[in-house]
PDB file of N, CA and C in Angstrom:
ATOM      1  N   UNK A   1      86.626  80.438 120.285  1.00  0.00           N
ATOM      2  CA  UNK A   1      86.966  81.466 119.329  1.00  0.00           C
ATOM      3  C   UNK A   1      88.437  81.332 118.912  1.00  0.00           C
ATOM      4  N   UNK A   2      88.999  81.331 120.118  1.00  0.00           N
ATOM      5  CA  UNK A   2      90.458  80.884 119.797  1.00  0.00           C
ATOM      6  C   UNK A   2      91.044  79.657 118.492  1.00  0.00           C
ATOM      7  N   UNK A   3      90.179  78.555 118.811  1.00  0.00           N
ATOM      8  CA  UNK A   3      90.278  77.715 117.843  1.00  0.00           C
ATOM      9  C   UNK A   3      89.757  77.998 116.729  1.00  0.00           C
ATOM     10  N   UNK A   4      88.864  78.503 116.463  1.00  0.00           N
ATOM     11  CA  UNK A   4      88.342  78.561 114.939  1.00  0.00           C
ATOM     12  C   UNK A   4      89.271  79.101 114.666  1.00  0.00           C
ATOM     13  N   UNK A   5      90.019  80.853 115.135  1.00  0.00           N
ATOM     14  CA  UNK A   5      90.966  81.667 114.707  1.00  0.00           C
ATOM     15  C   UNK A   5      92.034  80.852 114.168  1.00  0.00           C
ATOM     16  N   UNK A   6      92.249  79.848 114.538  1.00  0.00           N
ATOM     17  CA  UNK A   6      93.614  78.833 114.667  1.00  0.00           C
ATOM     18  C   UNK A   6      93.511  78.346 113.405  1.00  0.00           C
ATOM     19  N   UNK A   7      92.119  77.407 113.318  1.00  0.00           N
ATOM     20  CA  UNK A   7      91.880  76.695 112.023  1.00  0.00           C
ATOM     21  C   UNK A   7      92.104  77.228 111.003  1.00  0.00           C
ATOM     22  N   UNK A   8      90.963  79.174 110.943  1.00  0.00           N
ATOM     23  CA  UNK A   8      91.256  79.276 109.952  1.00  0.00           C
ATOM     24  C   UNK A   8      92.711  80.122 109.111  1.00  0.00           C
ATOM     25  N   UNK A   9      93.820  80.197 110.421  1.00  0.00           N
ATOM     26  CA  UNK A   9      94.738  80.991 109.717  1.00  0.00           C
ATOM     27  C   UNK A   9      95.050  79.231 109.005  1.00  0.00           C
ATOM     28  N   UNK A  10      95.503  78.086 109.474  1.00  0.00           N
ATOM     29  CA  UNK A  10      95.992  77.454 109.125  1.00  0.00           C
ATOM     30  C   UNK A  10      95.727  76.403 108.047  1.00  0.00           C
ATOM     31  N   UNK A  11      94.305  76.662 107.349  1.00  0.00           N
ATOM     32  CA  UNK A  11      93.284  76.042 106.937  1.00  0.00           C
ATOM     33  C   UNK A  11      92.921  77.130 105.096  1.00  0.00           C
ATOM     34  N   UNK A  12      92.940  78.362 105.725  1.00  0.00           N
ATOM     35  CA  UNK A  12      92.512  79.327 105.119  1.00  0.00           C
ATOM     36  C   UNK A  12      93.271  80.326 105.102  1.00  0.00           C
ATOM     37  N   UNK A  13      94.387  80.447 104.885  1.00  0.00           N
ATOM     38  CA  UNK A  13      95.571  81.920 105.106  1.00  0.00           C
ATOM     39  C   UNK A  13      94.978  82.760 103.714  1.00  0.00           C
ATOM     40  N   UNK A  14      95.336  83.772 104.400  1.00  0.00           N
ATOM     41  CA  UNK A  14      94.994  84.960 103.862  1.00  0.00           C
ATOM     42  C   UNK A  14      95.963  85.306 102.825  1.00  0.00           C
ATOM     43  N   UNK A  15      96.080  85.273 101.960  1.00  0.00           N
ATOM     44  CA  UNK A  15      97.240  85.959 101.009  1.00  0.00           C
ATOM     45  C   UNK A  15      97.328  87.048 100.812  1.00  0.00           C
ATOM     46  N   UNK A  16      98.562  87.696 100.354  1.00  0.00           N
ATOM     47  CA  UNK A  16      98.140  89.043  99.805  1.00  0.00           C
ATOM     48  C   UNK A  16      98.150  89.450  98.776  1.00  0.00           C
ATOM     49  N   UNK A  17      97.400  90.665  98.273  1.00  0.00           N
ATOM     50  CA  UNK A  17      97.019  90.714  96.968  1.00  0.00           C
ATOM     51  C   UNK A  17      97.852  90.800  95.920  1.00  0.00           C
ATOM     52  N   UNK A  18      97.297  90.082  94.964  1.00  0.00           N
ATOM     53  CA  UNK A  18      98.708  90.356  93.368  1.00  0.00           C
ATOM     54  C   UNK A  18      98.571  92.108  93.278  1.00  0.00           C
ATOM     55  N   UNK A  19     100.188  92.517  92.662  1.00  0.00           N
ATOM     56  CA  UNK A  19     100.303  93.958  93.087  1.00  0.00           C
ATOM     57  C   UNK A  19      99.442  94.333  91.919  1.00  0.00           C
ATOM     58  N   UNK A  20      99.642  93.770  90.885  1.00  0.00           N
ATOM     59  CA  UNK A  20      98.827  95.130  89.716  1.00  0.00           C
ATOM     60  C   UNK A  20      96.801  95.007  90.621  1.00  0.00           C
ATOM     61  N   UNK A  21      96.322  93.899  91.059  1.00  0.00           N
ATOM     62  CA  UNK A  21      94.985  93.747  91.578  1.00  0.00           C
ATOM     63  C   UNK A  21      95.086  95.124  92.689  1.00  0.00           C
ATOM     64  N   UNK A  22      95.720  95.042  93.558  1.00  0.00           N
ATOM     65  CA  UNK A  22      96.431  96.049  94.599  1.00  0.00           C
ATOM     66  C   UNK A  22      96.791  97.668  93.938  1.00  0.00           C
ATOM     67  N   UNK A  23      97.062  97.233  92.608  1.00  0.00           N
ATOM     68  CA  UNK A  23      97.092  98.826  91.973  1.00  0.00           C
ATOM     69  C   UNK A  23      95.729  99.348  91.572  1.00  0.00           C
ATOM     70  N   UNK A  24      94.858  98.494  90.970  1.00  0.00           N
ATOM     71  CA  UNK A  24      93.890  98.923  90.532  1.00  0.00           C
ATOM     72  C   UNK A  24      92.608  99.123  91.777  1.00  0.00           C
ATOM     73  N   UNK A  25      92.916  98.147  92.645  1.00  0.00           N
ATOM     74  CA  UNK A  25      91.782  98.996  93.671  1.00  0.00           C
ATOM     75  C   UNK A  25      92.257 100.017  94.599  1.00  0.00           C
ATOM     76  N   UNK A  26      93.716 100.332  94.268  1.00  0.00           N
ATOM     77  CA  UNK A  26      93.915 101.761  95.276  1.00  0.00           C
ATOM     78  C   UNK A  26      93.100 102.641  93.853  1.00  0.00           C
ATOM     79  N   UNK A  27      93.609 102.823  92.554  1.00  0.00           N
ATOM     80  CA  UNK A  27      93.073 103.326  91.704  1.00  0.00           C
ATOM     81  C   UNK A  27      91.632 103.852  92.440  1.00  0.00           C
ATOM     82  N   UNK A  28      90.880 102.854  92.357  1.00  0.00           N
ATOM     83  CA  UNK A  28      88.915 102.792  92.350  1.00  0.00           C
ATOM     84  C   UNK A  28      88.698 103.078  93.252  1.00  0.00           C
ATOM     85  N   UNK A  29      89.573 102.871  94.346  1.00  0.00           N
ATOM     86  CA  UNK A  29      88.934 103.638  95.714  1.00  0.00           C
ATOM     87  C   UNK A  29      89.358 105.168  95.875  1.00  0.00           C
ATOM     88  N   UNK A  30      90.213 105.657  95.149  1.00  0.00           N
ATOM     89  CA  UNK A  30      90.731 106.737  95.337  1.00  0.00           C
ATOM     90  C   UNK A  30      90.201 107.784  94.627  1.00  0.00           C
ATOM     91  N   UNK A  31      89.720 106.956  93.412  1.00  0.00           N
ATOM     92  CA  UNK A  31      88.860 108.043  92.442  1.00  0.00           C
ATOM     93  C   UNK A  31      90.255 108.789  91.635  1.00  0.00           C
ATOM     94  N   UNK A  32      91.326 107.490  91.121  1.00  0.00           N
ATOM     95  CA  UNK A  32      92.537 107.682  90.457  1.00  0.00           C
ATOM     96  C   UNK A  32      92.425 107.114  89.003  1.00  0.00           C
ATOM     97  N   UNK A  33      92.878 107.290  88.027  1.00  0.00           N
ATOM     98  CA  UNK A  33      92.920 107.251  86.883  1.00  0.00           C
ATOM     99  C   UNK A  33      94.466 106.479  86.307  1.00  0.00           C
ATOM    100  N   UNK A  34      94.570 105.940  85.195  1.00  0.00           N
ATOM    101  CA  UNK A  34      95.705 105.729  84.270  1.00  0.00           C
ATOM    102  C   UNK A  34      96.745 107.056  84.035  1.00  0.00           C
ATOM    103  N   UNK A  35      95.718 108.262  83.855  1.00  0.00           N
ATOM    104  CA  UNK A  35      96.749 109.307  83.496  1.00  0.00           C
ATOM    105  C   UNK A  35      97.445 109.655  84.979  1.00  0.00           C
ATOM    106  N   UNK A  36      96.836 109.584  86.273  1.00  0.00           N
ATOM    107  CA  UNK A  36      97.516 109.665  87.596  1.00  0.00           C
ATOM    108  C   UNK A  36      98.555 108.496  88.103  1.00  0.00           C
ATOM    109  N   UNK A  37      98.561 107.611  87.508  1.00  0.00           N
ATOM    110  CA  UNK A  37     100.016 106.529  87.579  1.00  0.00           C
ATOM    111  C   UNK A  37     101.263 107.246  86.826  1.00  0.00           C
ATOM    112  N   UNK A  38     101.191 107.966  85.770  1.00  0.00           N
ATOM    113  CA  UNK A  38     102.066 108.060  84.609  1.00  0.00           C
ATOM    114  C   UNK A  38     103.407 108.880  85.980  1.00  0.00           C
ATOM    115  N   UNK A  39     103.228 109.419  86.417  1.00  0.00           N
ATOM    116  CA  UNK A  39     104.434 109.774  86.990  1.00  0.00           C
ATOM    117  C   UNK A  39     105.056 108.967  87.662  1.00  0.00           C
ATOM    118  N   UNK A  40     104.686 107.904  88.365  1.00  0.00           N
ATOM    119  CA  UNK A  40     105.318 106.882  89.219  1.00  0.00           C
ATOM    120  C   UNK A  40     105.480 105.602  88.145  1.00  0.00           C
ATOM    121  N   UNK A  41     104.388 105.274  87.416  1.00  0.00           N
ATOM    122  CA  UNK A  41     104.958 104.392  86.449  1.00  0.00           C
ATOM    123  C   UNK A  41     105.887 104.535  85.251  1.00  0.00           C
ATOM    124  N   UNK A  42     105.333 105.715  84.311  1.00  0.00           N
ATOM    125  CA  UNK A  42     106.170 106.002  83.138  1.00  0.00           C
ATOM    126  C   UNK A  42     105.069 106.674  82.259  1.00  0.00           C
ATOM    127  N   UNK A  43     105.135 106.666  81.151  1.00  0.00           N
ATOM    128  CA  UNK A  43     103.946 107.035  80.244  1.00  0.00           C
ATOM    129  C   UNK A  43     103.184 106.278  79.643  1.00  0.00           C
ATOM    130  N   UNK A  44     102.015 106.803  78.806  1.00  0.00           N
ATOM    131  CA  UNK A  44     100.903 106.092  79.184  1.00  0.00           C
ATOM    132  C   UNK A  44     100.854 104.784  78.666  1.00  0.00           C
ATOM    133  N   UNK A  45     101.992 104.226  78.060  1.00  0.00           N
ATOM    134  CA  UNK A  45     101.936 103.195  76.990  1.00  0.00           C
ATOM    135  C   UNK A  45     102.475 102.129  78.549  1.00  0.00           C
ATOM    136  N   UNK A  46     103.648 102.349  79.095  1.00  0.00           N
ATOM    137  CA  UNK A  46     104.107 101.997  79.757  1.00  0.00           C
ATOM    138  C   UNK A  46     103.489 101.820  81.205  1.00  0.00           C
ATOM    139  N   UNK A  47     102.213 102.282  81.975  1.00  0.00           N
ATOM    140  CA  UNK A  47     101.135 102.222  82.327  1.00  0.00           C
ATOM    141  C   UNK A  47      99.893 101.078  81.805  1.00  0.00           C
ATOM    142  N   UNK A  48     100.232 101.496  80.677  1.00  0.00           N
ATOM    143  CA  UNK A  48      99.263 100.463  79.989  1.00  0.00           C
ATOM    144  C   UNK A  48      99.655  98.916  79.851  1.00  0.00           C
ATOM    145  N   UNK A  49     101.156  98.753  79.527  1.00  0.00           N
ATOM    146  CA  UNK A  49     101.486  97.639  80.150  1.00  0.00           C
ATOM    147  C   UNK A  49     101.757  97.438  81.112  1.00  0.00           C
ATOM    148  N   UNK A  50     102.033  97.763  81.971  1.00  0.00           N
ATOM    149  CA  UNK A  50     101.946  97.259  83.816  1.00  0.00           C
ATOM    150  C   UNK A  50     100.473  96.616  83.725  1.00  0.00           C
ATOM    151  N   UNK A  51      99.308  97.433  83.832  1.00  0.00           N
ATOM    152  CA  UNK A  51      98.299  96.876  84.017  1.00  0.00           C
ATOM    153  C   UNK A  51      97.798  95.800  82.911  1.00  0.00           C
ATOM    154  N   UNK A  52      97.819  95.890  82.145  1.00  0.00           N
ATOM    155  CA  UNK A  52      97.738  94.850  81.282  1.00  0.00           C
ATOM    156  C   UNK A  52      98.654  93.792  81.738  1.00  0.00           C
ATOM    157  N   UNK A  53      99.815  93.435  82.633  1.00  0.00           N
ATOM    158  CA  UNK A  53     100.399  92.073  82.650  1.00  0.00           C
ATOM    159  C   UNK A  53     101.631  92.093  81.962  1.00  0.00           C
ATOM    160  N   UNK A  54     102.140  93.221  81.291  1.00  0.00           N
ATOM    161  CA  UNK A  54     102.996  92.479  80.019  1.00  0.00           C
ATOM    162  C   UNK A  54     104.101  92.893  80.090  1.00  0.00           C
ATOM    163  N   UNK A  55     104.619  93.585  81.246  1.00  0.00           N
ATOM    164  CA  UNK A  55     105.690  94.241  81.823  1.00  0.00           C
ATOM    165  C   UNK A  55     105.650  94.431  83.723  1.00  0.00           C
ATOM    166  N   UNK A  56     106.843  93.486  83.596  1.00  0.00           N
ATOM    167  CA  UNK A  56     106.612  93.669  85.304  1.00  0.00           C
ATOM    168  C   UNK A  56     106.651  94.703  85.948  1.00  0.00           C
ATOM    169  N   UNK A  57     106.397  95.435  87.257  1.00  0.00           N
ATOM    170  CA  UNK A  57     107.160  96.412  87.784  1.00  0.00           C
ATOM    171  C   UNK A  57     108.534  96.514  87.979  1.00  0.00           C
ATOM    172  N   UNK A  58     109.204  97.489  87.800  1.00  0.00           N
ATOM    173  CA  UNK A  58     110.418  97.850  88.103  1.00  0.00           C
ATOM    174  C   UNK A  58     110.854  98.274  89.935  1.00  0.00           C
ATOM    175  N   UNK A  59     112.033  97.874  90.087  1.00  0.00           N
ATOM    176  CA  UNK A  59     112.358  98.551  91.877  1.00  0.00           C
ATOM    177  C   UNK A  59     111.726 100.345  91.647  1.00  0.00           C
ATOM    178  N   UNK A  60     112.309 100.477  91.087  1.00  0.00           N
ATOM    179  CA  UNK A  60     112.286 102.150  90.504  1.00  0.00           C
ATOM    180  C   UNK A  60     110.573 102.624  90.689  1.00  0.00           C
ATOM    181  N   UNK A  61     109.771 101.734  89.461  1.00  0.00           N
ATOM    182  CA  UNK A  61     108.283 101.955  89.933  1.00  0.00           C
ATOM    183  C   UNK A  61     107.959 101.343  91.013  1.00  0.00           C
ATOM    184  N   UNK A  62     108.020 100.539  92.067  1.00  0.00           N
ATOM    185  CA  UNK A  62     108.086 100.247  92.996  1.00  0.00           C
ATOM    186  C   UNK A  62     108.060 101.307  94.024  1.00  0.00           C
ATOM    187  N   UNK A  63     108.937 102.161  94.447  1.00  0.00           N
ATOM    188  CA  UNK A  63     109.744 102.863  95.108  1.00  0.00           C
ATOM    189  C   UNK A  63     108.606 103.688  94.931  1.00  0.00           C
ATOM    190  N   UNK A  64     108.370 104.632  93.549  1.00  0.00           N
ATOM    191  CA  UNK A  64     107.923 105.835  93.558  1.00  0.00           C
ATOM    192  C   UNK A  64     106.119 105.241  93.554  1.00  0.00           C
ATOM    193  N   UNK A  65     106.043 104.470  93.341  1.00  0.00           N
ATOM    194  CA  UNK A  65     104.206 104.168  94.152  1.00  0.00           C
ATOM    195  C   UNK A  65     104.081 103.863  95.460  1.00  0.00           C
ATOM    196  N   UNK A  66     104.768 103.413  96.366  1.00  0.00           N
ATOM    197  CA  UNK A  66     105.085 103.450  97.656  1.00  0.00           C
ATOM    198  C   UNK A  66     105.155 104.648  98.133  1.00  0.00           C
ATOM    199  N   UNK A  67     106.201 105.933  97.753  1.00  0.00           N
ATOM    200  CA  UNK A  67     106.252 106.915  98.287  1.00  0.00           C
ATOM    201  C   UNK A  67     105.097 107.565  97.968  1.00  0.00           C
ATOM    202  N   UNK A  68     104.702 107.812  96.376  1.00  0.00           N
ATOM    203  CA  UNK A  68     104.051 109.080  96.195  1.00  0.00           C
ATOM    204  C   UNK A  68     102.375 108.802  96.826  1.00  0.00           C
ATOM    205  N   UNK A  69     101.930 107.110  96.469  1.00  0.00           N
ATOM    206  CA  UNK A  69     100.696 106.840  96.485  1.00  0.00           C
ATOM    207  C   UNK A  69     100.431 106.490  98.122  1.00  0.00           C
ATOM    208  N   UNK A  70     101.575 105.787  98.335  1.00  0.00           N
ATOM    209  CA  UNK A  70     101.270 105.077  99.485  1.00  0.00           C
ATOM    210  C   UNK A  70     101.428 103.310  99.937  1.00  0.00           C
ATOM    211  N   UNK A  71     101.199 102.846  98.463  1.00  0.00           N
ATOM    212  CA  UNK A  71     101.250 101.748  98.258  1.00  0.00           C
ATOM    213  C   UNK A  71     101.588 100.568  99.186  1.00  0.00           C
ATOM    214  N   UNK A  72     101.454  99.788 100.172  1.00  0.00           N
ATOM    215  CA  UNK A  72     102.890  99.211 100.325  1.00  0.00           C
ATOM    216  C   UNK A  72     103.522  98.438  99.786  1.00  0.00           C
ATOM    217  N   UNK A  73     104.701  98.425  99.916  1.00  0.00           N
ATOM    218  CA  UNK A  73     105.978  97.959  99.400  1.00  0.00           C
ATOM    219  C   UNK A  73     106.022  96.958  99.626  1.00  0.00           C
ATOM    220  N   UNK A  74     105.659  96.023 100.613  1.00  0.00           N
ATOM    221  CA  UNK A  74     105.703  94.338 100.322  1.00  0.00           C
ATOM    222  C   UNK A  74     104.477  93.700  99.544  1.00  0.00           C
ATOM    223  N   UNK A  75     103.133  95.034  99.295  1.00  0.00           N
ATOM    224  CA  UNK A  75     102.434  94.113  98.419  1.00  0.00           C
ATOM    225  C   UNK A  75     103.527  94.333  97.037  1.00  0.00           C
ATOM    226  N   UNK A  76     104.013  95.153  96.608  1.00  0.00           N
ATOM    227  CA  UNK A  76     104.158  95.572  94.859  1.00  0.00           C
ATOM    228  C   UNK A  76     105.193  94.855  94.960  1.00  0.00           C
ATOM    229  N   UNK A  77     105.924  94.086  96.025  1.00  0.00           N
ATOM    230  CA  UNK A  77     107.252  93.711  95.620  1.00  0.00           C
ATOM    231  C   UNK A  77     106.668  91.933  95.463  1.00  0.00           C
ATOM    232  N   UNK A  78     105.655  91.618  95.332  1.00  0.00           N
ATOM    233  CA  UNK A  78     105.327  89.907  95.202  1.00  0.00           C
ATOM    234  C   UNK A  78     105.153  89.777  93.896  1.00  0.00           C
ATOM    235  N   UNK A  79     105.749  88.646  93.985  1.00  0.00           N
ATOM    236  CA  UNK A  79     105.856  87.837  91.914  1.00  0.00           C
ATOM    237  C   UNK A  79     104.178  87.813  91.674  1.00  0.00           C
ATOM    238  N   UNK A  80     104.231  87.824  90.066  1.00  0.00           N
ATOM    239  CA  UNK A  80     102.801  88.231  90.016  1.00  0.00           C
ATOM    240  C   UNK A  80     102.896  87.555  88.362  1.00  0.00           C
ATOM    241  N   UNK A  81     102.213  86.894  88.012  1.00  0.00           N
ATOM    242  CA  UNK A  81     102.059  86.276  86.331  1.00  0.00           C
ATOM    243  C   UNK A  81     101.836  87.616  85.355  1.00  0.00           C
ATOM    244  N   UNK A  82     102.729  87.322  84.115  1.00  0.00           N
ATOM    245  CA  UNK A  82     102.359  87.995  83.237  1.00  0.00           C
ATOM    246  C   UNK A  82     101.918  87.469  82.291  1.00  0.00           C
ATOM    247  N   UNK A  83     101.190  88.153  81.043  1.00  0.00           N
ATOM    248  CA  UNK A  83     101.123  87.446  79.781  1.00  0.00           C
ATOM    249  C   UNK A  83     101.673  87.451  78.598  1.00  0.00           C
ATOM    250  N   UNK A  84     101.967  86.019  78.064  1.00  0.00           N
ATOM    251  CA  UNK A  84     102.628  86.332  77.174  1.00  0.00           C
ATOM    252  C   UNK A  84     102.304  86.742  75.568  1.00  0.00           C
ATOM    253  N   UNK A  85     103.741  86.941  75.047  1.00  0.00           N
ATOM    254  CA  UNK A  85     103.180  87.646  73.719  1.00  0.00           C
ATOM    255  C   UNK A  85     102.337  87.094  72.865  1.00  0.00           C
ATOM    256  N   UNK A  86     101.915  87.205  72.466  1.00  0.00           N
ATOM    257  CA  UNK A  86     101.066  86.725  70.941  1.00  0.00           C
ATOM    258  C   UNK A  86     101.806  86.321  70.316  1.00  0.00           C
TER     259      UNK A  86
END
């Protein structure tokens, strides 16, 4: 048992989740909405880009989804791809 455990951290590591993926299933499990981010993210436009990709998080939104939601703070703080403009 020991060895498989071995193989597969070293074989198969576990990553952790991209933060906006990490935002949206605290969302779905929580039975949380877009309009329930707007205080920790900003308003709804600004919500709308976080999740959409097209604006990174800020320390600031960072901070206040950690405290208010729970979040943790070393998932929301990992680099995460955005997309670019049109």
């Amino acid at each position: 048992m020991t060895l498989v455990e071995a193989y597969e951290r070293k074989h198969f590591p576990i990553l952790p989740p991209d933060p906006v993926d990490a935002i949206e299933y605290w969302m779905e499990s929580r039975g949380l909405t877009r309009r329930d981010l707007e205080p920790f993210i900003g308003a709804r436009g600004r919500v709308a880009e976080v999740l959409n990709r097209r604006r990174p998080l800020s320390v600031e939104m960072i901070r206040r989804l950690h405290t208010g939601l729970g979040l943790p703070a070393e998932i929301l703080i990992q680099p995460y791809a955005l997309q670019r403009a049109a």
